[in-house]
Protein backbone atom coordinates (compact mmCIF):
# COMPACT_ATOMS: atom_id res chain seq x y z
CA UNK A 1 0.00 0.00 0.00
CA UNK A 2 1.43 3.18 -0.97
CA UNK A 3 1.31 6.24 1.83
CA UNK A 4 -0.39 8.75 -0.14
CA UNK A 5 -3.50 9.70 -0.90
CA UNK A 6 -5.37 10.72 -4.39
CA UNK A 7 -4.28 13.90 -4.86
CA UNK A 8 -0.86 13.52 -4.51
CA UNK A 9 -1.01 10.67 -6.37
CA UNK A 10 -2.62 12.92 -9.42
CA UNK A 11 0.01 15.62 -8.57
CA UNK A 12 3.12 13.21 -8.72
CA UNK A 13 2.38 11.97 -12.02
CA UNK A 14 0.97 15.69 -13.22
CA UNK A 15 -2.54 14.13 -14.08
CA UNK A 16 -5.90 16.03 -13.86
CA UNK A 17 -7.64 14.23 -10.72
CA UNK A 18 -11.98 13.43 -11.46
CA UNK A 19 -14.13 12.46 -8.57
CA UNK A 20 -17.41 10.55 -9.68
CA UNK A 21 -20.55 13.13 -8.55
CA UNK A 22 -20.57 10.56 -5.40
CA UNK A 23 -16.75 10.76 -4.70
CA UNK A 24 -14.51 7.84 -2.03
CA UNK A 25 -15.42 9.00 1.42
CA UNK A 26 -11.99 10.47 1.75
CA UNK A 27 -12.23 12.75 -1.59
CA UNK A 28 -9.28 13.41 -3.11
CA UNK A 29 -7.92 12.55 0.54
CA UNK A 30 -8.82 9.04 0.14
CA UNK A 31 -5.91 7.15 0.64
CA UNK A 32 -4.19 4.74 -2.27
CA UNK A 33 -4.15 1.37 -2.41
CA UNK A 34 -1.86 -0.89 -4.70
CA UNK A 35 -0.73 -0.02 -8.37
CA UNK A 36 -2.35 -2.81 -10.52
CA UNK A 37 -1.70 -2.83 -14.07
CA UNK A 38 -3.68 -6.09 -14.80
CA UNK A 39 -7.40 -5.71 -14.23
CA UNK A 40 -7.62 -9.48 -12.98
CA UNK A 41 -5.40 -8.67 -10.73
CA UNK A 42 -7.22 -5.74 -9.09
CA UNK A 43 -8.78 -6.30 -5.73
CA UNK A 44 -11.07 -3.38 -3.49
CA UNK A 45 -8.80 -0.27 -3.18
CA UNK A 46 -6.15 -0.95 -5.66
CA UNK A 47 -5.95 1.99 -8.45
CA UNK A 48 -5.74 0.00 -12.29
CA UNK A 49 -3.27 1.98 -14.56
CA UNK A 50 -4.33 1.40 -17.77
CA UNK A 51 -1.13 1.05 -19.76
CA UNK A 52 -1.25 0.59 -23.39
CA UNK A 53 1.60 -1.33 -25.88
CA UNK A 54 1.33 -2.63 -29.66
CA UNK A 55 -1.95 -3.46 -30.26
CA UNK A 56 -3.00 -3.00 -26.48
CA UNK A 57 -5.09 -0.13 -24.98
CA UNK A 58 -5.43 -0.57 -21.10
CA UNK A 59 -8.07 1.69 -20.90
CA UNK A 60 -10.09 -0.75 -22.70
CA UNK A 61 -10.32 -2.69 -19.16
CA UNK A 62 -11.40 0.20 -16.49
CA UNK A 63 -14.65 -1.02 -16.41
CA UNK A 64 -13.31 -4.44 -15.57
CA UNK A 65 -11.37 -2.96 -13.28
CA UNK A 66 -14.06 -0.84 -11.36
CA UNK A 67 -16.29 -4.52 -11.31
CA UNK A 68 -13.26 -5.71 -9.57
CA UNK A 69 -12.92 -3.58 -7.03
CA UNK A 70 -10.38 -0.78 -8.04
CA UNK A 71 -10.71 2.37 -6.25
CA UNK A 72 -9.80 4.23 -9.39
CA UNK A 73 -7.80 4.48 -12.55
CA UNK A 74 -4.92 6.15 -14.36
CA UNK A 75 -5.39 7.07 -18.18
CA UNK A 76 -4.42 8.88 -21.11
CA UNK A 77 -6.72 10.13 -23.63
CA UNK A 78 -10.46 11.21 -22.50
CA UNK A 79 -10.82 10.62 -19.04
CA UNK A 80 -13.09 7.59 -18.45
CA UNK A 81 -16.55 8.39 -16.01
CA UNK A 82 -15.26 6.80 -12.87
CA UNK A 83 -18.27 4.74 -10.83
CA UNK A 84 -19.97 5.91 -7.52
CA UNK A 85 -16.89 6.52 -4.77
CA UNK A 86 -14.62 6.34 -7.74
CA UNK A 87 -12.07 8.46 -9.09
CA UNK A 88 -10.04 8.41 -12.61
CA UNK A 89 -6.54 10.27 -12.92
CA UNK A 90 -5.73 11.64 -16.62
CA UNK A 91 -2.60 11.64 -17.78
CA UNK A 92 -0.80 12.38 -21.27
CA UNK A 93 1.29 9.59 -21.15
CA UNK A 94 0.45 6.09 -18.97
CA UNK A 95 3.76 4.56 -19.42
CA UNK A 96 5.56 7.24 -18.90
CA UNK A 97 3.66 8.03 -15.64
CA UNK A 98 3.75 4.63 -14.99
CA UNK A 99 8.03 4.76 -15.22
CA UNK A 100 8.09 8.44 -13.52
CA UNK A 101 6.36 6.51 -10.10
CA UNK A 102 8.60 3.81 -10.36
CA UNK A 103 11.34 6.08 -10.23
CA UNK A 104 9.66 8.11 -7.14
CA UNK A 105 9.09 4.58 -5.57
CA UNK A 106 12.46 3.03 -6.65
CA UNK A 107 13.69 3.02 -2.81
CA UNK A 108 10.45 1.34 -1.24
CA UNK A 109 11.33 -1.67 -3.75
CA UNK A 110 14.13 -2.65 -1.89
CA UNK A 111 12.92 -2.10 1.45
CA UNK A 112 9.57 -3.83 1.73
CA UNK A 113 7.20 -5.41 -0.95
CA UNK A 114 6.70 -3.14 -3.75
CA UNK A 115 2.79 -1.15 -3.69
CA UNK A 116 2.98 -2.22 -7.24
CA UNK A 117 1.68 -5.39 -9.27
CA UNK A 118 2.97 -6.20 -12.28
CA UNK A 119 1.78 -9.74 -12.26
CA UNK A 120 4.89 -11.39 -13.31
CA UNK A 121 7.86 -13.24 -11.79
CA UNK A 122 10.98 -10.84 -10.41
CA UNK A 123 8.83 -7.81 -10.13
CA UNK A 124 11.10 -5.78 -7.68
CA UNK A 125 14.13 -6.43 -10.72
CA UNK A 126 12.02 -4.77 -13.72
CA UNK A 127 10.80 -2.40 -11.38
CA UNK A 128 13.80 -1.76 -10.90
CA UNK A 129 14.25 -1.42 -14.80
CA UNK A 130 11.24 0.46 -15.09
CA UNK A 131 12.18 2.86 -12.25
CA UNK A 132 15.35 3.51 -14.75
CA UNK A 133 13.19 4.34 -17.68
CA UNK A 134 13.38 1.26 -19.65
CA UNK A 135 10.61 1.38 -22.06
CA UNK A 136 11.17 -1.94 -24.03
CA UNK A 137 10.68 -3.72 -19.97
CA UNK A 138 7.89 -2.61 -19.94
CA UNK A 139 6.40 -3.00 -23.27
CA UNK A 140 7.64 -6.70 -22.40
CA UNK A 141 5.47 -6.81 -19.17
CA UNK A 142 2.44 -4.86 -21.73
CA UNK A 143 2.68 -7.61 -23.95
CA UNK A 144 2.48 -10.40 -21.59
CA UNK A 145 -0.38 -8.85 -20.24
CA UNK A 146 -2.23 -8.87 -23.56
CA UNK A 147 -1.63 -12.11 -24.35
CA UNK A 148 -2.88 -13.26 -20.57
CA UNK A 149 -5.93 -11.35 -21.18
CA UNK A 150 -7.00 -12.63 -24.67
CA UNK A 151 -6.43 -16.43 -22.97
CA UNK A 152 -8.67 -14.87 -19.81
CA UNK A 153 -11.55 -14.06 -22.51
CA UNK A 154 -11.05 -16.96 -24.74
């Protein structure tokens, strides 16, 4: 779990924070959960960044996401309508957000289990990677999730 709350989380990654009409308890005070980037993955209170790779728009799963639990969502393009005690976080780029809070998190990784789910084997290593900008990692990790998804819906 990751000691901020909302807002800081929209002001760290320079993102344009929207409450639903009936916003968390907490407003933008509500604190954050886990970083999930696979919607299967999500559980209540984890935020779903909605990364997108070749062929592979993340944002295409928010609503997944949402049914899952997530207490929000990161994305780029139009901001999606979060649900009832939901919030989304718009962004211009999700990877690069995604690789800016790795970097702002890189020290917690070594310290005590990362506040971020990747889904994969040797997380704290490409988060690691991640944290040091390394784009192709994580259009690696992208990819994988793509291809766990389509066998998820299949």
């Amino acid at each position: 779990m990751l000691k901020i709350c909302i807002a800081q989380l929209a002001e760290i990654v320079d993102g344009c924070l929207r409450l639903a009409s009936m916003p968390p308890l907490g407003g933008g005070f509500e604190p954050v959960g886990r970083i999930v980037i696979d919607c299967n993955l999500v559980t209540t209170g984890d935020v779903y960044w909605a990364l997108d790779g070749r062929g592979y728009r993340g944002a295409t799963f928010t609503q997944q996401a949402f049914a899952n639990g997530a207490l929000g969502c990161v994305v780029a393009g139009p901001c999606i309508e979060p649900w009832a005690g939901k919030f989304c976080i718009q962004v211009a780029d999700t990877n690069h957000a995604f690789c800016y809070l790795a970097r702002c998190l890189a020290e917690t990784f070594v310290k005590q289990p990362a506040p971020i789910v990747l889904g994969v084997e040797n997380e704290a290593a490409l988060l690691r990677n991640l944290a040091g900008g390394d784009l192709s990692a994580l259009e690696d990790i992208i990819q994988r999730q793509a291809r766990r998804t389509t066998l998820l819906a299949a």
